[in-house]
Protein backbone atom coordinates (compact mmCIF):
# COMPACT_ATOMS: atom_id res chain seq x y z
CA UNK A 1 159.47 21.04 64.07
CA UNK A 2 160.23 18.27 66.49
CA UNK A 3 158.50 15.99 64.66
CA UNK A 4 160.54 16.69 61.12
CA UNK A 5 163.98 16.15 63.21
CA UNK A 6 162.44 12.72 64.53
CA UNK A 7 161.83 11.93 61.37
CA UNK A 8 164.80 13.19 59.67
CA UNK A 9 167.03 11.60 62.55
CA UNK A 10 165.07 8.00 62.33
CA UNK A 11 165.78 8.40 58.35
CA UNK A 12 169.36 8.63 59.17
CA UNK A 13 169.14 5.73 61.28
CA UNK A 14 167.21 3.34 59.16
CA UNK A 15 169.77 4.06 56.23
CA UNK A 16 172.83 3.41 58.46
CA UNK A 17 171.32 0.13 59.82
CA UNK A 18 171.97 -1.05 56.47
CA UNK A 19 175.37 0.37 55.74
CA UNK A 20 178.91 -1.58 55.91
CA UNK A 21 180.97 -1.42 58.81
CA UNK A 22 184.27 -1.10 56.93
CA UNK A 23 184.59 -0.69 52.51
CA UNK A 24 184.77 -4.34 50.83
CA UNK A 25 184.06 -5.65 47.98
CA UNK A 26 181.94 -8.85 47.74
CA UNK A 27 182.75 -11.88 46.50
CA UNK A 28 180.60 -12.70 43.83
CA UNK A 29 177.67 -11.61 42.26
CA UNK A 30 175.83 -14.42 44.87
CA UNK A 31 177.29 -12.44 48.16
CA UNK A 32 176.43 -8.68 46.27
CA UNK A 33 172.69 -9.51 45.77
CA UNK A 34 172.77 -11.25 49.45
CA UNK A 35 173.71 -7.84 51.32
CA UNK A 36 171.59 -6.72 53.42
CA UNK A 37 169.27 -4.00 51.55
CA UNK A 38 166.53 -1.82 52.76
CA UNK A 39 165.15 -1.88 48.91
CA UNK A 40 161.48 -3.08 49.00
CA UNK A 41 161.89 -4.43 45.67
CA UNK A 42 165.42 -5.58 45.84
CA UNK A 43 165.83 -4.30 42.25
CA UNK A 44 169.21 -5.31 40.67
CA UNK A 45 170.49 -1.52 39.80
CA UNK A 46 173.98 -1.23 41.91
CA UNK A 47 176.66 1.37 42.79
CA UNK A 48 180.05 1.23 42.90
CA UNK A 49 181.61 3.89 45.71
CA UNK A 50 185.40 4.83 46.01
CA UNK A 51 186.13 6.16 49.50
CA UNK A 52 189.03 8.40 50.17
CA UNK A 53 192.42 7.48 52.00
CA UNK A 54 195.61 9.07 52.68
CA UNK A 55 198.05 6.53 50.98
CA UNK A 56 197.52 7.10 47.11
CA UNK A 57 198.19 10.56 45.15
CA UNK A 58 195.31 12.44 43.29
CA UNK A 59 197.33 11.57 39.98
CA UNK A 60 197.53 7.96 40.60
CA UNK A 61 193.58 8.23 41.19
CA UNK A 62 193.05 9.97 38.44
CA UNK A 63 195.09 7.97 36.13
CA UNK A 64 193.32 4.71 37.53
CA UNK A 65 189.49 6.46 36.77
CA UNK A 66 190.69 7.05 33.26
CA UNK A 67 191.94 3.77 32.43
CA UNK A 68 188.90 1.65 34.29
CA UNK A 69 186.00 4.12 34.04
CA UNK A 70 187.09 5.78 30.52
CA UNK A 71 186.73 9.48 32.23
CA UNK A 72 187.92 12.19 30.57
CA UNK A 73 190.84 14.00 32.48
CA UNK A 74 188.80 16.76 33.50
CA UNK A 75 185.85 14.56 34.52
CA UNK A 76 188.65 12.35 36.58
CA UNK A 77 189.98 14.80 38.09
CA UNK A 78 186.80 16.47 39.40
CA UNK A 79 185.78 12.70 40.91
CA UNK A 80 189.07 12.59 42.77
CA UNK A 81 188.58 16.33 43.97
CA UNK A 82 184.73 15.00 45.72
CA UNK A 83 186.59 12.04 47.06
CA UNK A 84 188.56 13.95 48.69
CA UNK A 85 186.32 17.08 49.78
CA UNK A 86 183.47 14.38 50.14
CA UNK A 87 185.14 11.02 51.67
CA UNK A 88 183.89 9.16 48.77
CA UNK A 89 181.80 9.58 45.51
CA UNK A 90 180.13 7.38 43.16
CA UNK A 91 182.15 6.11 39.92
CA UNK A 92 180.06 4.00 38.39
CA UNK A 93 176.04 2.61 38.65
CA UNK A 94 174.96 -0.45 36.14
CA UNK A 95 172.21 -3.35 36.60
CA UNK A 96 174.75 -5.73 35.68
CA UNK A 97 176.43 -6.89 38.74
CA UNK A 98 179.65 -8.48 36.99
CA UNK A 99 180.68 -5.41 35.06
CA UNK A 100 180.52 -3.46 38.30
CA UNK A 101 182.81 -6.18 40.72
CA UNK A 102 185.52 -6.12 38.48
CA UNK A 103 185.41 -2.14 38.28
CA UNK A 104 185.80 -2.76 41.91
CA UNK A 105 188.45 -5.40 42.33
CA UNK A 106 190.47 -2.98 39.87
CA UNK A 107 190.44 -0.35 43.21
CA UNK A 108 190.48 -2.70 45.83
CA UNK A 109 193.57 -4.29 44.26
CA UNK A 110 196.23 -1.32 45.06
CA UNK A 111 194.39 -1.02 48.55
CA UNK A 112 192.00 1.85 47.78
CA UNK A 113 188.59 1.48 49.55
CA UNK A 114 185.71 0.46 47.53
CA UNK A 115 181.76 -0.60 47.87
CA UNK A 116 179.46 -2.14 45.19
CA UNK A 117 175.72 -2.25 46.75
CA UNK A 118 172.16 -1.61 45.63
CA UNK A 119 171.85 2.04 44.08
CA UNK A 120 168.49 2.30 46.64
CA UNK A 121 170.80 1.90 49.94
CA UNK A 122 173.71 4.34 47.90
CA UNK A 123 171.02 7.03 47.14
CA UNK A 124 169.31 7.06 51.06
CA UNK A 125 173.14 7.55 52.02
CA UNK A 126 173.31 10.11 49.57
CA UNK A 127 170.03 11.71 51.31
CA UNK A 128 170.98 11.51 54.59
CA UNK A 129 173.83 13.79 54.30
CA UNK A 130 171.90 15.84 52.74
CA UNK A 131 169.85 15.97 56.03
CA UNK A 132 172.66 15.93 58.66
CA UNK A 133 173.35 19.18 56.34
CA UNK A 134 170.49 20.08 57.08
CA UNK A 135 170.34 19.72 61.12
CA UNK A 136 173.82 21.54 60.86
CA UNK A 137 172.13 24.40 59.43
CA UNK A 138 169.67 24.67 62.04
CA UNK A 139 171.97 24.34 64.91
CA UNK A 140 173.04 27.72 63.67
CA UNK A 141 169.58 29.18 62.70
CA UNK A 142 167.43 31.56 65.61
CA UNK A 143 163.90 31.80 65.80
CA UNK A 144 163.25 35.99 66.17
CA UNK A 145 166.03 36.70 68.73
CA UNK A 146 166.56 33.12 70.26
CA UNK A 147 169.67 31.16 69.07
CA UNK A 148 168.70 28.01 71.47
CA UNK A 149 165.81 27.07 70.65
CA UNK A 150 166.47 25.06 67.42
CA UNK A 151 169.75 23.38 69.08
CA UNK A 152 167.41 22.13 72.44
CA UNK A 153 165.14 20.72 69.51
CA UNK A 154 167.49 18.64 67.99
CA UNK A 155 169.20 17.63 71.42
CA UNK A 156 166.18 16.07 73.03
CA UNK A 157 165.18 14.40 69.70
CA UNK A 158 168.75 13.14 69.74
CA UNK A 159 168.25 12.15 73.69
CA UNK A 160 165.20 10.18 72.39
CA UNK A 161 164.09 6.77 71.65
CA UNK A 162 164.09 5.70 68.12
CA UNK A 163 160.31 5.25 66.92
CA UNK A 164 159.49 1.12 67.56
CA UNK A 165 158.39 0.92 63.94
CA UNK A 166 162.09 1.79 62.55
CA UNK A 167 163.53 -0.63 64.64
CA UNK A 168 166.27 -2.81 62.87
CA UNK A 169 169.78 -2.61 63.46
CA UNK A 170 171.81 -5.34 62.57
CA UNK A 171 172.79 -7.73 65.36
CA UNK A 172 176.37 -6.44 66.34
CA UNK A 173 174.22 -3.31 67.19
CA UNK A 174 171.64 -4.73 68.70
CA UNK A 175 173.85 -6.69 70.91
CA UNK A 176 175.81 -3.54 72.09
CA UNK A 177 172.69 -1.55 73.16
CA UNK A 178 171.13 -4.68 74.53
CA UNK A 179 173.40 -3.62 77.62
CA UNK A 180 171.98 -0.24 77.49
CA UNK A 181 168.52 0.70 79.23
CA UNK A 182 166.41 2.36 77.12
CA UNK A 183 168.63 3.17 74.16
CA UNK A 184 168.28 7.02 72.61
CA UNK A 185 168.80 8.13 69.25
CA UNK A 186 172.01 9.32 69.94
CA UNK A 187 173.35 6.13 71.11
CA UNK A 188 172.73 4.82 67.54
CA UNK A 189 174.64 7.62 66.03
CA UNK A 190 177.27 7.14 67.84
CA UNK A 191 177.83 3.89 67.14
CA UNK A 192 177.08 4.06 63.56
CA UNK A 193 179.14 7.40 63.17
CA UNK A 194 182.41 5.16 61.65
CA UNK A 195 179.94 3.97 59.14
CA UNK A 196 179.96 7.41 57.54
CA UNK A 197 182.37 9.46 55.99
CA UNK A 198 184.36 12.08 55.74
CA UNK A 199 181.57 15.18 55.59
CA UNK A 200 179.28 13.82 57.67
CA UNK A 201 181.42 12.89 59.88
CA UNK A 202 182.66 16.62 60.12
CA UNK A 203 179.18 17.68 60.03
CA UNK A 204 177.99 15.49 62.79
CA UNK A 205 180.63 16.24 65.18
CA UNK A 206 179.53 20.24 64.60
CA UNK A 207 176.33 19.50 65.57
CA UNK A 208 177.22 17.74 68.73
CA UNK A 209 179.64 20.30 70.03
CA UNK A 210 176.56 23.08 69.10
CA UNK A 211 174.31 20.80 71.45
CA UNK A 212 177.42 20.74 74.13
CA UNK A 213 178.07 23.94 74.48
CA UNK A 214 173.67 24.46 75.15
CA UNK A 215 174.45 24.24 78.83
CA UNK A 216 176.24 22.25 81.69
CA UNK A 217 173.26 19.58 81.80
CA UNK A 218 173.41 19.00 78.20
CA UNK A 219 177.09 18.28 78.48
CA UNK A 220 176.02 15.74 81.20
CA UNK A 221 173.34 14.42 78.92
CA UNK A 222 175.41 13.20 76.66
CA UNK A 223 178.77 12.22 78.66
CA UNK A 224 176.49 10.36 80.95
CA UNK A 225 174.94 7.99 78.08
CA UNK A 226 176.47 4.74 78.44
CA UNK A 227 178.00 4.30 74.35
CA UNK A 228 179.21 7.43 74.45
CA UNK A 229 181.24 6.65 77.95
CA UNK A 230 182.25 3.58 76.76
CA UNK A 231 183.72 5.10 73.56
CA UNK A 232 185.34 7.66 75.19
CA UNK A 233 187.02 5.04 77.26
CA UNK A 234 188.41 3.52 74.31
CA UNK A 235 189.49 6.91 73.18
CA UNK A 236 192.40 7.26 76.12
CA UNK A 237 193.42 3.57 75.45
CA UNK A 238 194.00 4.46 71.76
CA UNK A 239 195.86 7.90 71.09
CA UNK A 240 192.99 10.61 72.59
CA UNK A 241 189.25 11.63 71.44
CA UNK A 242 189.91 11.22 67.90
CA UNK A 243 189.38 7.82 68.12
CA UNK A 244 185.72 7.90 69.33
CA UNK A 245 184.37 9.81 65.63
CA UNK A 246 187.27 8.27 63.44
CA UNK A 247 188.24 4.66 64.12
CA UNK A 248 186.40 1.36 64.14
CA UNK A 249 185.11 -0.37 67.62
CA UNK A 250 188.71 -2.12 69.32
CA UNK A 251 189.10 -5.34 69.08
CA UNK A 252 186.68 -7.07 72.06
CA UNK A 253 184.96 -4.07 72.71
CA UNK A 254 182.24 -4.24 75.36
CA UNK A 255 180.00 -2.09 76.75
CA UNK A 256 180.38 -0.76 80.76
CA UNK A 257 178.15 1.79 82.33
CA UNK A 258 179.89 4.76 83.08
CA UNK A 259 181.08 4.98 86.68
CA UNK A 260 178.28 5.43 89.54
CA UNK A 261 175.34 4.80 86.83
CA UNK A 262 174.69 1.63 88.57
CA UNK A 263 172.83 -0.03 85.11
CA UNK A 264 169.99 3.22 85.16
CA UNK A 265 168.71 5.37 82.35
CA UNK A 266 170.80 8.13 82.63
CA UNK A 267 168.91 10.29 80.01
């Protein structure tokens, strides 16, 4: 079993290395086939994603999927309800790259968040929720009579080091946790966590309160690592906690060891 959470965590991990920091829509059809992609084959076969947000009404949405997606009403109006249960959903997938930027520029015009990337790097998003779904549900499975055991699993794979072969984050990454010693798995999700969305998000933050509440040293385990001290930093400069799992990085964020680490591992 520990060895299906490493792997389902460095899954996770690999996909988000790929992912946008914040919903844009590329320039041109130049910039869309120049994102970075885990695809091996790079195939031309895109996805265009709306996310949710809290500033347009679920009939303006709808209205807007039936005039540029020709939805039916009903079929609208069940997109807009995943959008908003989900944090996004997928409106539209094509090969042809042109058709599917000016489907987005429609949404991105009236402010509304929008992707267009390869269907392969859509569908291992699509997947990993799936599996942090999955880890939620065994945070609150028991083997026999023991409701721990799953949840110390799935905290000392998170307190681990990614495996050397899934290695590549993209440099703003890399450059944060080159100030960190020995880097764990958890340090990645943390900082990748704003790359997600709304479920996930909710889902992750479940699962790290069910490895919290394990004991007092797991609590230290993961207020001592260095990201998550530095987030929660930024947190009290910028209206409480909320900030750490909801917000992007502040402006000229840097990383500082928590006080008294002194620089060491503190896994």
């Amino acid at each position: 079993m520990r060895k299906t959470v490493a792997y389902a965590l460095d899954f996770i991990l690999d996909t988000l290395d790929y992912s946008p920091d914040e919903p844009s829509v590329p320039a041109g059809e130049a910039d869309l086939r120049l994102q970075p992609s885990a695809d091996p084959m790079m195939k031309d076969q895109f996805c265009v994603v709306l996310w949710n947000d809290e500033k347009h009404s679920f009939d303006d949405l709808i209205k807007l999927l039936i005039d540029t997606t020709s939805r039916s009403r009903e079929e609208a109006n069940d997109t807009a309800v995943r959008i908003d249960e989900q944090g996004r959903d997928i409106i539209d997938m094509h090969a042809s790259a042109a058709r599917l930027l000016e489907t987005a520029r429609t949404f991105s015009q009236i402010d509304l968040g929008v992707t267009v990337r390869r269907a392969y790097d859509t569908f291992r998003e699509q997947i990993s929720v799936v599996i942090i779904e999955w880890i939620l549900d065994l945070t609150r499975s028991r083997l026999d009579t023991d409701t721990h055991i799953m949840r110390e699993v799935i905290a000392n794979q998170l307190l681990a080091p990614r495996k050397p072969s899934t290695l590549n984050p993209n440099p703003e990454t890399q450059k944060v946790l080159s100030e960190v010693e020995s880097p764990v798995r958890l340090d990645y999700m943390f900082l990748y966590h704003t790359r997600l969305w709304k479920r996930p998000r909710l889902n992750l933050k479940e699962v790290y309160a069910s490895i919290l509440s394990l004991s007092h040293e797991h609590k230290l385990a993961v207020g001592k690592r260095p990201v998550f001290a530095s987030l929660k930093g930024a947190a009290a400069k910028n209206g409480g906690l909320s900030f750490t799992f909801c917000q992007r990085l502040p402006p000229n964020y840097r990383l500082l060891p928590p006080r008294g680490s002194r620089g060491r591992n503190l896994n």
